[in-house]
PDB file of N, CA and C in Angstrom:
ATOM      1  N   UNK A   1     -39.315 -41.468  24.031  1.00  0.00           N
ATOM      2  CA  UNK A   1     -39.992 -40.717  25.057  1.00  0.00           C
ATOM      3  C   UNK A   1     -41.347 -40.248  24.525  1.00  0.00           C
ATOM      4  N   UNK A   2     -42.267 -40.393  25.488  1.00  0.00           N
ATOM      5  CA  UNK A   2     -43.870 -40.166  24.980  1.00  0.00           C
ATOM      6  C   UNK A   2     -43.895 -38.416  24.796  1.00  0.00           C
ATOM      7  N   UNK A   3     -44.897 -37.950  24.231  1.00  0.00           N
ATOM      8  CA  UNK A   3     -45.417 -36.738  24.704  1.00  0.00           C
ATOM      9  C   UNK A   3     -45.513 -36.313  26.183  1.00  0.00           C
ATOM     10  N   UNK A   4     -46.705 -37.143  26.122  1.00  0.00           N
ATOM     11  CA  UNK A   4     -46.917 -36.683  28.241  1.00  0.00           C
ATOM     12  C   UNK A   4     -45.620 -36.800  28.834  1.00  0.00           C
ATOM     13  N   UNK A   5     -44.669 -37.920  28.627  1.00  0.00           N
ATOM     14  CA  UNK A   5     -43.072 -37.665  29.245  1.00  0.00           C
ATOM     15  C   UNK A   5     -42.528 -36.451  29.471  1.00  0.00           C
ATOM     16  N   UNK A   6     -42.262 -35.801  27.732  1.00  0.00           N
ATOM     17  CA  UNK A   6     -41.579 -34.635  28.109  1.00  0.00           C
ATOM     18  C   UNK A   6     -42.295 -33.846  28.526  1.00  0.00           C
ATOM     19  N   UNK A   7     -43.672 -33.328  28.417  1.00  0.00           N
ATOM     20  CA  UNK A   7     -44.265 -32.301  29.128  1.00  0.00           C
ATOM     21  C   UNK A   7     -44.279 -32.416  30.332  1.00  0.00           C
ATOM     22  N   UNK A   8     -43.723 -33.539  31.591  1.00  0.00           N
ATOM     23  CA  UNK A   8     -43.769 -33.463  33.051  1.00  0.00           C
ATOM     24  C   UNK A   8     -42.437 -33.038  33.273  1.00  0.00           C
ATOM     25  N   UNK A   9     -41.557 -33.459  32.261  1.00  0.00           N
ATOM     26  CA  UNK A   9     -40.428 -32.956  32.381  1.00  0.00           C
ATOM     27  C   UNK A   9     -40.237 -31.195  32.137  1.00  0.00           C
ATOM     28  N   UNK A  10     -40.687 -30.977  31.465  1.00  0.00           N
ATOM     29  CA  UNK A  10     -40.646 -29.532  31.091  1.00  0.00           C
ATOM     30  C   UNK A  10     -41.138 -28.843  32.520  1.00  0.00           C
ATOM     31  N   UNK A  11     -42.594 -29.053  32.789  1.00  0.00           N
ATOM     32  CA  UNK A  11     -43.258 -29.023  33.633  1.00  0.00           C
ATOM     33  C   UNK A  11     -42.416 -28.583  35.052  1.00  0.00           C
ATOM     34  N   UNK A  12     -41.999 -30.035  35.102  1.00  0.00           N
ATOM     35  CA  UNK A  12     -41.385 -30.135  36.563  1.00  0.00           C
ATOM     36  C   UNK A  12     -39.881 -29.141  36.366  1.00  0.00           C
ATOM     37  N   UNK A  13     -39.463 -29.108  35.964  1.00  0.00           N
ATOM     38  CA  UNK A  13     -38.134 -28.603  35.617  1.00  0.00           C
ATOM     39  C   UNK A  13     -37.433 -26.899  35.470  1.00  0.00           C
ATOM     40  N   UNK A  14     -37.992 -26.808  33.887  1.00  0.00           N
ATOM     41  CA  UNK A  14     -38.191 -25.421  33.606  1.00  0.00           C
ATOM     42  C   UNK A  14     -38.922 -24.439  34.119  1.00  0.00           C
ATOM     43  N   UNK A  15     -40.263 -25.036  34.344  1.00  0.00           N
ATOM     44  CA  UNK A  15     -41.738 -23.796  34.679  1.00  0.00           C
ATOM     45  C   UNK A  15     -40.816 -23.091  36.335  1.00  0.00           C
ATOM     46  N   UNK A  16     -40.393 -24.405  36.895  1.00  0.00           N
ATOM     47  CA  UNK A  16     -40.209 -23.234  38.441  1.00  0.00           C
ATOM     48  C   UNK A  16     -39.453 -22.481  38.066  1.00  0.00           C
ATOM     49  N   UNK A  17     -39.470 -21.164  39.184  1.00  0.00           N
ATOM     50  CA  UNK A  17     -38.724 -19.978  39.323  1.00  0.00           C
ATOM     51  C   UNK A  17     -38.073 -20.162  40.981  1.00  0.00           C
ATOM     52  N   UNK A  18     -36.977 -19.561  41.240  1.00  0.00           N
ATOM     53  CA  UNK A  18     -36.908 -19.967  42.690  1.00  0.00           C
ATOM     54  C   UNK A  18     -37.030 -18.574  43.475  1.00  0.00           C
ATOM     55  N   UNK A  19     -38.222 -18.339  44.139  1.00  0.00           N
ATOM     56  CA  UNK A  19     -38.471 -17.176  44.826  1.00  0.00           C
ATOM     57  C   UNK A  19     -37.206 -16.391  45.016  1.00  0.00           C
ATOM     58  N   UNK A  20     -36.301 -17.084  45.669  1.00  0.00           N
ATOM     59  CA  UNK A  20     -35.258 -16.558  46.534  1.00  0.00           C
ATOM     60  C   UNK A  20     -34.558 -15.808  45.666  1.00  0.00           C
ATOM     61  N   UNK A  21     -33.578 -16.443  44.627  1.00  0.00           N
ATOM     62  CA  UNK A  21     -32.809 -15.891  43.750  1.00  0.00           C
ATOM     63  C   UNK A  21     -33.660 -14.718  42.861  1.00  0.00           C
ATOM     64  N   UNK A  22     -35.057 -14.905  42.308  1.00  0.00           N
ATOM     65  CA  UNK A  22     -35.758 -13.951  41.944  1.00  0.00           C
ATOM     66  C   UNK A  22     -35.857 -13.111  42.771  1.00  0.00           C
ATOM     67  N   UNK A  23     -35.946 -12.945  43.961  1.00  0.00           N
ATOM     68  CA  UNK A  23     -35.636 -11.727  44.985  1.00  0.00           C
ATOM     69  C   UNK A  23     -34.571 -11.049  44.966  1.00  0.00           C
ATOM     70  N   UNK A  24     -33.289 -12.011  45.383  1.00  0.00           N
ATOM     71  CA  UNK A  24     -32.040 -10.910  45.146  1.00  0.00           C
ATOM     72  C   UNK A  24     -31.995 -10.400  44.023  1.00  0.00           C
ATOM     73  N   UNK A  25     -31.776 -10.903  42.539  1.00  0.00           N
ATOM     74  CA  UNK A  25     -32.019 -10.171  41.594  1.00  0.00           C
ATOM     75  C   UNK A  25     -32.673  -9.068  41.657  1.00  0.00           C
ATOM     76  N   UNK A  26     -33.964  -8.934  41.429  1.00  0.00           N
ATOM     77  CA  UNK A  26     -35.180  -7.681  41.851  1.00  0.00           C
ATOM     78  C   UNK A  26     -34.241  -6.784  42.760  1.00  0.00           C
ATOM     79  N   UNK A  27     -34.029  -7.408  43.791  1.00  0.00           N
ATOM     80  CA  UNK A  27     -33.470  -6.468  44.825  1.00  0.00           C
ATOM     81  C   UNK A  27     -32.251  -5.512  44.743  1.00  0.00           C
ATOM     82  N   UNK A  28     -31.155  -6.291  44.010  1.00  0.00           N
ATOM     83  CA  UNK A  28     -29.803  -5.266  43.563  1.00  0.00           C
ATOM     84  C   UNK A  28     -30.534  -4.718  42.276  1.00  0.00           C
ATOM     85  N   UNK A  29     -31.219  -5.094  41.474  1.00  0.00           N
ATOM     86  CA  UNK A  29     -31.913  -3.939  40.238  1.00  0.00           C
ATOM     87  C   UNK A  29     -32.321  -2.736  40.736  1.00  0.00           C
ATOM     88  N   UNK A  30     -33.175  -2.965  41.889  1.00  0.00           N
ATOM     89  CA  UNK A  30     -33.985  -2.027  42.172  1.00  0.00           C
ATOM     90  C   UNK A  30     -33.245  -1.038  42.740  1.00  0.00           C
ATOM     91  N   UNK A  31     -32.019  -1.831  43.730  1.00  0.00           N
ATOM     92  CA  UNK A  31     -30.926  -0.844  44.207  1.00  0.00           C
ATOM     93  C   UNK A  31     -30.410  -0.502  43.958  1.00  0.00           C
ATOM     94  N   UNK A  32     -29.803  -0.828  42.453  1.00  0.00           N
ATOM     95  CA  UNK A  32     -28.758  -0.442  42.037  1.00  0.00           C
ATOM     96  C   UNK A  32     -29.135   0.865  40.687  1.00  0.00           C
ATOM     97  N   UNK A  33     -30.426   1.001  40.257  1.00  0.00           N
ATOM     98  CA  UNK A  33     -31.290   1.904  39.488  1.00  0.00           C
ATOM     99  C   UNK A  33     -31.182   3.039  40.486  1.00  0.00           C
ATOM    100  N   UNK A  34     -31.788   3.059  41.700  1.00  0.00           N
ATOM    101  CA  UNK A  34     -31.856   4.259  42.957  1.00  0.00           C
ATOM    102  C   UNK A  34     -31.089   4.778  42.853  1.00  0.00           C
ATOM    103  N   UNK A  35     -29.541   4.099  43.229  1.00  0.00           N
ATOM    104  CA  UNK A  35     -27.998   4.331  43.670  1.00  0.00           C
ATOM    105  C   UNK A  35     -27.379   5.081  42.375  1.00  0.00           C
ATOM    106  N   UNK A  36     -28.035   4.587  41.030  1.00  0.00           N
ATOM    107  CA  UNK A  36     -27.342   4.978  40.050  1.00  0.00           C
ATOM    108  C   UNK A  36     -27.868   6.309  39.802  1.00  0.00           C
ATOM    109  N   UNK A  37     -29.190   6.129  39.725  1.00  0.00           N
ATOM    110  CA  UNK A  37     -29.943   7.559  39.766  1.00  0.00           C
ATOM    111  C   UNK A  37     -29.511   9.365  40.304  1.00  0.00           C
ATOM    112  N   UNK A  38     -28.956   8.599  41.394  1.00  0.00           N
ATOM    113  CA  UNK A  38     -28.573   9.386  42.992  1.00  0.00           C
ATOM    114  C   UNK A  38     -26.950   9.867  42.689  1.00  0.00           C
ATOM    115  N   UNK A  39     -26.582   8.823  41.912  1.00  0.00           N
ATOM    116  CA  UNK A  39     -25.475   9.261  41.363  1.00  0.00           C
ATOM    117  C   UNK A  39     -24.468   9.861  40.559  1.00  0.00           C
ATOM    118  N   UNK A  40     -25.724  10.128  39.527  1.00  0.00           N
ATOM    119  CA  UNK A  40     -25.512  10.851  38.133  1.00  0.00           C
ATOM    120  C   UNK A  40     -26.140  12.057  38.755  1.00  0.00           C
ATOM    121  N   UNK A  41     -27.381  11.957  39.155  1.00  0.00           N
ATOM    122  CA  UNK A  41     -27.549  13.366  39.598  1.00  0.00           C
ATOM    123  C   UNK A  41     -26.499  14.731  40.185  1.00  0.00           C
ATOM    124  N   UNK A  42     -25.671  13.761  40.957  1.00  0.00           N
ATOM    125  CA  UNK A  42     -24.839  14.833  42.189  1.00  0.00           C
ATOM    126  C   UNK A  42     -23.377  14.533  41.240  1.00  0.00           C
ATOM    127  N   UNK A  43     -23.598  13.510  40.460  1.00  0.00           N
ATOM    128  CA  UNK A  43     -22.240  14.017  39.384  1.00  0.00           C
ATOM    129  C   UNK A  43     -22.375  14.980  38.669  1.00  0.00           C
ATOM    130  N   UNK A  44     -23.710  15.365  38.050  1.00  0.00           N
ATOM    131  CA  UNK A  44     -24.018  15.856  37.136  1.00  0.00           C
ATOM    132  C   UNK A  44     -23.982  17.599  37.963  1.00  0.00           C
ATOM    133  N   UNK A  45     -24.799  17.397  39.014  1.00  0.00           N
ATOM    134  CA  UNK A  45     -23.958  18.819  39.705  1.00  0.00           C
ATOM    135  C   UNK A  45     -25.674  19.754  39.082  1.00  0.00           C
ATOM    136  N   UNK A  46     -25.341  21.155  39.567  1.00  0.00           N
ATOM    137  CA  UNK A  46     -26.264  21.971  39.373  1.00  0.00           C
ATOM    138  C   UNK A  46     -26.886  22.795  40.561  1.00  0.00           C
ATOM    139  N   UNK A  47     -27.905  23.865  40.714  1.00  0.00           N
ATOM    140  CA  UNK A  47     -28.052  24.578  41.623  1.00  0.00           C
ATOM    141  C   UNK A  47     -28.875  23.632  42.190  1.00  0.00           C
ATOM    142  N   UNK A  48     -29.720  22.955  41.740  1.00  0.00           N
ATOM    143  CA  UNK A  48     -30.856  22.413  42.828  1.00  0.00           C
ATOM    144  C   UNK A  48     -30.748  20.856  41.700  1.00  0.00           C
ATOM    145  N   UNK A  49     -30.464  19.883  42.591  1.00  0.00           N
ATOM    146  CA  UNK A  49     -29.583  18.853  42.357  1.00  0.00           C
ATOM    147  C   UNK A  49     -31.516  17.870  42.619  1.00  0.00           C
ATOM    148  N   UNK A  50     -31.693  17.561  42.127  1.00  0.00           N
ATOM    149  CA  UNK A  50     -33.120  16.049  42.004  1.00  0.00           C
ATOM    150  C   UNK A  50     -34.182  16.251  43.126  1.00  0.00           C
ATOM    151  N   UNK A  51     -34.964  17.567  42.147  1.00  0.00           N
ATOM    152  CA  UNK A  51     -35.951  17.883  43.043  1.00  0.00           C
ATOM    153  C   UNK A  51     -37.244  16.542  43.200  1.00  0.00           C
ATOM    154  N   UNK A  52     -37.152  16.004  41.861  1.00  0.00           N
ATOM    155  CA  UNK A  52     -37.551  14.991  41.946  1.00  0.00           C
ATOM    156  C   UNK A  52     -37.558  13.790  42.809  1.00  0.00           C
ATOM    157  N   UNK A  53     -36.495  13.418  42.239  1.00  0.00           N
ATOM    158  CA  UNK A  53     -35.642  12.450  42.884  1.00  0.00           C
ATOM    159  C   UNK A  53     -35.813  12.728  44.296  1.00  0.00           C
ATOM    160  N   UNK A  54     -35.855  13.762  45.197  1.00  0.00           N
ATOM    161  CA  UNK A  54     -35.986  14.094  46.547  1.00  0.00           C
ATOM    162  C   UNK A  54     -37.331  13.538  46.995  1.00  0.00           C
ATOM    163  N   UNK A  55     -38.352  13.350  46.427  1.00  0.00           N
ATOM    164  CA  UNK A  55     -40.048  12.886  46.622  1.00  0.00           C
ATOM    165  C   UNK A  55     -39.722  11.540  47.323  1.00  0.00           C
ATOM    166  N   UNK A  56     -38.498  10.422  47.202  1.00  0.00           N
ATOM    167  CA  UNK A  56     -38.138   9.243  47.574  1.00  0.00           C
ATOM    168  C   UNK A  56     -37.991   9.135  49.006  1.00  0.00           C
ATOM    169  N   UNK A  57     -37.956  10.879  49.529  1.00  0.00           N
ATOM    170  CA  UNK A  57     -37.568  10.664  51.213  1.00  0.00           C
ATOM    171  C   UNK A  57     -38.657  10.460  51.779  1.00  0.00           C
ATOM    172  N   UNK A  58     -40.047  10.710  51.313  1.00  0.00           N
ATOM    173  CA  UNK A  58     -41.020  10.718  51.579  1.00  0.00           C
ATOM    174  C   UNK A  58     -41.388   9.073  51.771  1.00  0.00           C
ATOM    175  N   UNK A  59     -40.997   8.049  50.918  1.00  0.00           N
ATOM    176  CA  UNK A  59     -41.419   6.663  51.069  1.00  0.00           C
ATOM    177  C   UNK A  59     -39.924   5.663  52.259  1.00  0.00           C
ATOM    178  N   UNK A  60     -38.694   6.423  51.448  1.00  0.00           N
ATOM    179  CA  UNK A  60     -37.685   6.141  52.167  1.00  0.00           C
ATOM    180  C   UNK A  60     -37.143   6.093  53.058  1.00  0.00           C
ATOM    181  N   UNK A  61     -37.194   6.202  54.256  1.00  0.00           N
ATOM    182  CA  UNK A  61     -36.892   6.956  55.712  1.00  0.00           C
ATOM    183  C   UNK A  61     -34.960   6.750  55.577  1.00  0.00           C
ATOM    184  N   UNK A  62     -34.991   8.156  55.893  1.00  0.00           N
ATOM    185  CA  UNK A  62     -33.265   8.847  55.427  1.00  0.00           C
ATOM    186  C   UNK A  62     -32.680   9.309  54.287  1.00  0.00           C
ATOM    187  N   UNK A  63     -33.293   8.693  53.173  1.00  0.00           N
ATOM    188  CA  UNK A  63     -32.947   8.724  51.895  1.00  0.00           C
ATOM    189  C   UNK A  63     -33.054  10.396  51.268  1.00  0.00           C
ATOM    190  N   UNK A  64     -31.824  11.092  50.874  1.00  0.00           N
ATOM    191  CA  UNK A  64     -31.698  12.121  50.476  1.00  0.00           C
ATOM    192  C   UNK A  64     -31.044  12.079  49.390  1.00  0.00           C
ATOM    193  N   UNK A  65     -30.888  13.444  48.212  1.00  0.00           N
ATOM    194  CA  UNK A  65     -29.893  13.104  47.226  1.00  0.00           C
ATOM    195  C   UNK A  65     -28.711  14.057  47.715  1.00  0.00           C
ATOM    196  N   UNK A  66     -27.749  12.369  48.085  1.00  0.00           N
ATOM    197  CA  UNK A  66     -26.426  12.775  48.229  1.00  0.00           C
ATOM    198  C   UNK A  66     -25.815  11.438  48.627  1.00  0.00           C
ATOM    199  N   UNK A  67     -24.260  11.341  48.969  1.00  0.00           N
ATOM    200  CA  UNK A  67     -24.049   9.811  48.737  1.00  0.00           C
ATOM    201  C   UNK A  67     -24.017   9.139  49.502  1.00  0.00           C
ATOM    202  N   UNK A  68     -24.402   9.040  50.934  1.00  0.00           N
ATOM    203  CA  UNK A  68     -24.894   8.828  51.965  1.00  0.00           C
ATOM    204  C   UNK A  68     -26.421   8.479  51.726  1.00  0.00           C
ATOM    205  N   UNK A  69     -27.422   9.050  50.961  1.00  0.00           N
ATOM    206  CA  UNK A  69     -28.372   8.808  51.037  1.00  0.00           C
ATOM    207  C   UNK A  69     -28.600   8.162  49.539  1.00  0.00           C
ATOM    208  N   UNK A  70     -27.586   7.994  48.840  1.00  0.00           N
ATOM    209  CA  UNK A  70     -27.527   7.099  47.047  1.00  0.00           C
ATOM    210  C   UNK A  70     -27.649   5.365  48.565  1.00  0.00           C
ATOM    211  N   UNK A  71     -27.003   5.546  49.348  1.00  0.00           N
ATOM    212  CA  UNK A  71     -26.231   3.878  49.722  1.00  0.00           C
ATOM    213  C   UNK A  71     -27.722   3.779  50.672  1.00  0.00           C
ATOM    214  N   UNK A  72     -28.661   4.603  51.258  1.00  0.00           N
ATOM    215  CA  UNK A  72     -30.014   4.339  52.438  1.00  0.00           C
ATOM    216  C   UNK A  72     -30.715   4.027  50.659  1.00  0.00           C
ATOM    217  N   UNK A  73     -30.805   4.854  49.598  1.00  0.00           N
ATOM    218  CA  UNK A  73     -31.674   4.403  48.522  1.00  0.00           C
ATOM    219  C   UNK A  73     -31.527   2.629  48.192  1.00  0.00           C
ATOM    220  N   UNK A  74     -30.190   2.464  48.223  1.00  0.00           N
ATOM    221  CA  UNK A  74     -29.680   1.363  47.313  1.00  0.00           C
ATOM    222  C   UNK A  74     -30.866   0.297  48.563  1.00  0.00           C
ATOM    223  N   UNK A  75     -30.282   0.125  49.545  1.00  0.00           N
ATOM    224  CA  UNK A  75     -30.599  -0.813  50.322  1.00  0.00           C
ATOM    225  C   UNK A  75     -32.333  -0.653  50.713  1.00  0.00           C
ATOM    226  N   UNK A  76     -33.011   0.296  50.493  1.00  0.00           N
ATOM    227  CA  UNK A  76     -34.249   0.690  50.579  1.00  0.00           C
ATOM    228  C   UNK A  76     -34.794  -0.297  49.028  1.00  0.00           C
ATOM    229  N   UNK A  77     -34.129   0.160  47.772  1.00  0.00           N
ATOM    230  CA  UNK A  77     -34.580  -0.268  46.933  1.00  0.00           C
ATOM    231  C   UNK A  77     -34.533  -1.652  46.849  1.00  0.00           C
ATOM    232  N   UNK A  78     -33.375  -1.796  47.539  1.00  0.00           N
ATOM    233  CA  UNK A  78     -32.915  -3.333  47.337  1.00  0.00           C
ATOM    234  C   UNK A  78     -34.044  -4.209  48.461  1.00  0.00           C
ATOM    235  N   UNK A  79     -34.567  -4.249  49.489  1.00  0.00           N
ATOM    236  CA  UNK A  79     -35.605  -4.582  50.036  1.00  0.00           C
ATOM    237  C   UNK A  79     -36.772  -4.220  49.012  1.00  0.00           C
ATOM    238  N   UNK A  80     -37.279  -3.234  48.842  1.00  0.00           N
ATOM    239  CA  UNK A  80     -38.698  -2.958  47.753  1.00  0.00           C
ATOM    240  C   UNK A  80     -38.256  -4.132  46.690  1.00  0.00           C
ATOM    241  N   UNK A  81     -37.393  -3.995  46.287  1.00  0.00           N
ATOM    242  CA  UNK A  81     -37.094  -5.222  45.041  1.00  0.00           C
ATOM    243  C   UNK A  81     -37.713  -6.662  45.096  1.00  0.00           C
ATOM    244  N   UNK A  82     -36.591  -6.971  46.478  1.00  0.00           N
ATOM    245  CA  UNK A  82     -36.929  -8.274  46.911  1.00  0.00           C
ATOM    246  C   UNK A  82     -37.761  -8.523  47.181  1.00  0.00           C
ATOM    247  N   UNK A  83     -38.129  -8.121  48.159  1.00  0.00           N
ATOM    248  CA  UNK A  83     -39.953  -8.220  48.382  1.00  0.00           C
ATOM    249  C   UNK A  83     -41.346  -8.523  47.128  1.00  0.00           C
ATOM    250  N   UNK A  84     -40.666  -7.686  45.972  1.00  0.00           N
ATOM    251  CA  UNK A  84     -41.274  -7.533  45.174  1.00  0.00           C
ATOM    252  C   UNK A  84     -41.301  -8.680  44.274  1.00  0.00           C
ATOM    253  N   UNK A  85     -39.847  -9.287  43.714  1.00  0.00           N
ATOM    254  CA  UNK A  85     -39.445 -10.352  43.164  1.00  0.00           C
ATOM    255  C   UNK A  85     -39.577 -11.687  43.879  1.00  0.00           C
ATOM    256  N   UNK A  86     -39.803 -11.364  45.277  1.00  0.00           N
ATOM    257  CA  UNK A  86     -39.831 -13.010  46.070  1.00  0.00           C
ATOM    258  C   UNK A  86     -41.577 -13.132  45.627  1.00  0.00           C
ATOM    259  N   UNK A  87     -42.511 -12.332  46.070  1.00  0.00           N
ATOM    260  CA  UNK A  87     -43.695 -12.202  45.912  1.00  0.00           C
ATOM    261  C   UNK A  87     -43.979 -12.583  44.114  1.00  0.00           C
ATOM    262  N   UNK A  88     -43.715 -11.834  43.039  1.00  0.00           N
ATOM    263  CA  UNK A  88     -44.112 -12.593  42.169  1.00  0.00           C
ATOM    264  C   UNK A  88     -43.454 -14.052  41.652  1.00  0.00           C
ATOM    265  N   UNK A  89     -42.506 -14.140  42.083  1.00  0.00           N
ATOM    266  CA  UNK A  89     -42.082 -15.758  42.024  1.00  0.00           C
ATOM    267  C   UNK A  89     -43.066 -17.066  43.133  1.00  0.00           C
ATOM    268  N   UNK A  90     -43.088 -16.401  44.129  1.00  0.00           N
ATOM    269  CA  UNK A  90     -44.286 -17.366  44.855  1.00  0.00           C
ATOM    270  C   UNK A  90     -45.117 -17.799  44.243  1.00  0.00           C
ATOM    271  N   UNK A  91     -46.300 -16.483  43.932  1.00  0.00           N
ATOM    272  CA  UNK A  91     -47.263 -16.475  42.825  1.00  0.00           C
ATOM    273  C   UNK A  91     -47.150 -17.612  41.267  1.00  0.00           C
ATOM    274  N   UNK A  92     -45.937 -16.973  41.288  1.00  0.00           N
ATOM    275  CA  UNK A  92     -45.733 -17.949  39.913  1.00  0.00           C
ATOM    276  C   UNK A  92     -45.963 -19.535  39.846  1.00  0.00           C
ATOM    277  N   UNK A  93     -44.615 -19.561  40.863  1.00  0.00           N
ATOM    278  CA  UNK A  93     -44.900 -21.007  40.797  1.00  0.00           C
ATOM    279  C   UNK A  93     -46.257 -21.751  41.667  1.00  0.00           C
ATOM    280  N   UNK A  94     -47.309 -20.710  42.273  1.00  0.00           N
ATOM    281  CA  UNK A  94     -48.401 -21.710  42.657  1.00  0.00           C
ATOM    282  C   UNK A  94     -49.413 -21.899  41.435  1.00  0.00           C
ATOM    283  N   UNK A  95     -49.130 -21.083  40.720  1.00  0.00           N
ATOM    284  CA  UNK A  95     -49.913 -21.166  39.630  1.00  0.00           C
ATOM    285  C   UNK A  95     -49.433 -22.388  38.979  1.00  0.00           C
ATOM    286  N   UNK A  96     -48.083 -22.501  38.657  1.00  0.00           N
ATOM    287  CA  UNK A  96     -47.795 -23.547  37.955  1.00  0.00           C
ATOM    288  C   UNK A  96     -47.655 -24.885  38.404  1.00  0.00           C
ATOM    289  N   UNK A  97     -47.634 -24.594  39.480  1.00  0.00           N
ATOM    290  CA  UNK A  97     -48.084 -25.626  40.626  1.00  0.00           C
ATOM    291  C   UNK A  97     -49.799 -26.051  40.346  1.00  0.00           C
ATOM    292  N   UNK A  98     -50.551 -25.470  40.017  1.00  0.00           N
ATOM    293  CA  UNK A  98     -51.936 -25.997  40.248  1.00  0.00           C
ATOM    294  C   UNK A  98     -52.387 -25.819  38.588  1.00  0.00           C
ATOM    295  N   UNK A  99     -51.798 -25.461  37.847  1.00  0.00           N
ATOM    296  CA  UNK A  99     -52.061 -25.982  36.199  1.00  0.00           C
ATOM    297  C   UNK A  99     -51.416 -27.549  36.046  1.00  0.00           C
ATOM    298  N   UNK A 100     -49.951 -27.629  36.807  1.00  0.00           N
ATOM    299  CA  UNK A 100     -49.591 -29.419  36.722  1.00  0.00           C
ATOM    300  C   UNK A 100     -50.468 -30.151  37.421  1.00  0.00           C
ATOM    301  N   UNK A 101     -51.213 -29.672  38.734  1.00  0.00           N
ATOM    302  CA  UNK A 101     -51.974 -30.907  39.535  1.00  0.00           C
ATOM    303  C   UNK A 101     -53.264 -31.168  38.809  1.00  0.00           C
ATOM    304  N   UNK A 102     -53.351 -29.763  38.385  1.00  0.00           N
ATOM    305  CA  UNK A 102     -55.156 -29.583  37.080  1.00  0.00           C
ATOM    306  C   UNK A 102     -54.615 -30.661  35.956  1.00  0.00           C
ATOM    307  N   UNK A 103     -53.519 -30.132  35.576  1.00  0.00           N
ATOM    308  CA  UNK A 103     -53.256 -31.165  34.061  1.00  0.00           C
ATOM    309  C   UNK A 103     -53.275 -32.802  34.567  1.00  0.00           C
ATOM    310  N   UNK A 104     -52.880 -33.375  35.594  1.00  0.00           N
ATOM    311  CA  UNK A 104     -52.672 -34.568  35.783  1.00  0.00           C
ATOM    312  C   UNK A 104     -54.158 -35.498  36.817  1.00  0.00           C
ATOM    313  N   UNK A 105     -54.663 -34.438  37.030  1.00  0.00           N
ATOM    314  CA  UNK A 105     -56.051 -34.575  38.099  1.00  0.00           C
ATOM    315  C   UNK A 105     -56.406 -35.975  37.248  1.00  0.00           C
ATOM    316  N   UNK A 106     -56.242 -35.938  35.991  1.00  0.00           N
ATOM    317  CA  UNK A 106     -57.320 -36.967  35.288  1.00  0.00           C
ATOM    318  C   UNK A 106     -56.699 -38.263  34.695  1.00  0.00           C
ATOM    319  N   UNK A 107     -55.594 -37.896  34.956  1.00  0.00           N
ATOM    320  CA  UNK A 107     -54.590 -39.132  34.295  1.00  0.00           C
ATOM    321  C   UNK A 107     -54.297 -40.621  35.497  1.00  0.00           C
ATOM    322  N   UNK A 108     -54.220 -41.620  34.552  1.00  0.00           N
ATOM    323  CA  UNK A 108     -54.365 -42.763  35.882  1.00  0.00           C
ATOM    324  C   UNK A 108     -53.009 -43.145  35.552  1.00  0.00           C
ATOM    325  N   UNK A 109     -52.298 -43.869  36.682  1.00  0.00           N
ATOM    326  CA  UNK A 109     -51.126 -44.305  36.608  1.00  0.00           C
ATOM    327  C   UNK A 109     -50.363 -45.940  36.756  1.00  0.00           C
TER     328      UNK A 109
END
């Protein structure tokens, strides 16, 4: 096998990412960080329970700390995730998409 062989192989193969699955991933991380967050807090107990953590209702619509609002976080986060992870996987692979068409622009076949 030549050089240039395996590098189309690599290329074609390895470099992609698949938006989709990089989304769900992102997406239960992101939800499942919120949810966990939301959850130690109100385990953890105290007079004034994630004053912090409360700033999230502000981006979140419903999202409170309590466990009703750990499960509006999860699924809030879990969209912000995805969104987030589908978007840099797109990105990714157009890039790597247009470094293979750049790398081969010059090669004859």
């Amino acid at each position: 096998m030549k050089k240039t062989d395996e590098d189309e192989i690599i290329l074609s193969t390895v470099a992609h990412i698949h938006a989709t699955i990089l989304a769900v991933i992102c997406g239960l991380v992101g939800g499942g960080v919120i949810f966990l967050m939301t959850a130690w807090l109100l385990i953890k107990g105290g007079e004034t329970v994630g004053p912090h953590l409360r700033l999230l209702s502000q981006f979140f619509f419903g999202y409170s700390v309590s466990w009703g609002g750990s499960l509006i976080g999860f699924i809030w986060g879990f969209v912000y995730g995805a969104i987030t992870g589908w978007i840099i996987g797109t990105i990714y692979n157009r890039i790597i998409h247009l470094r293979y068409t750049f790398r081969n622009s010059g090669k004859t076949k």
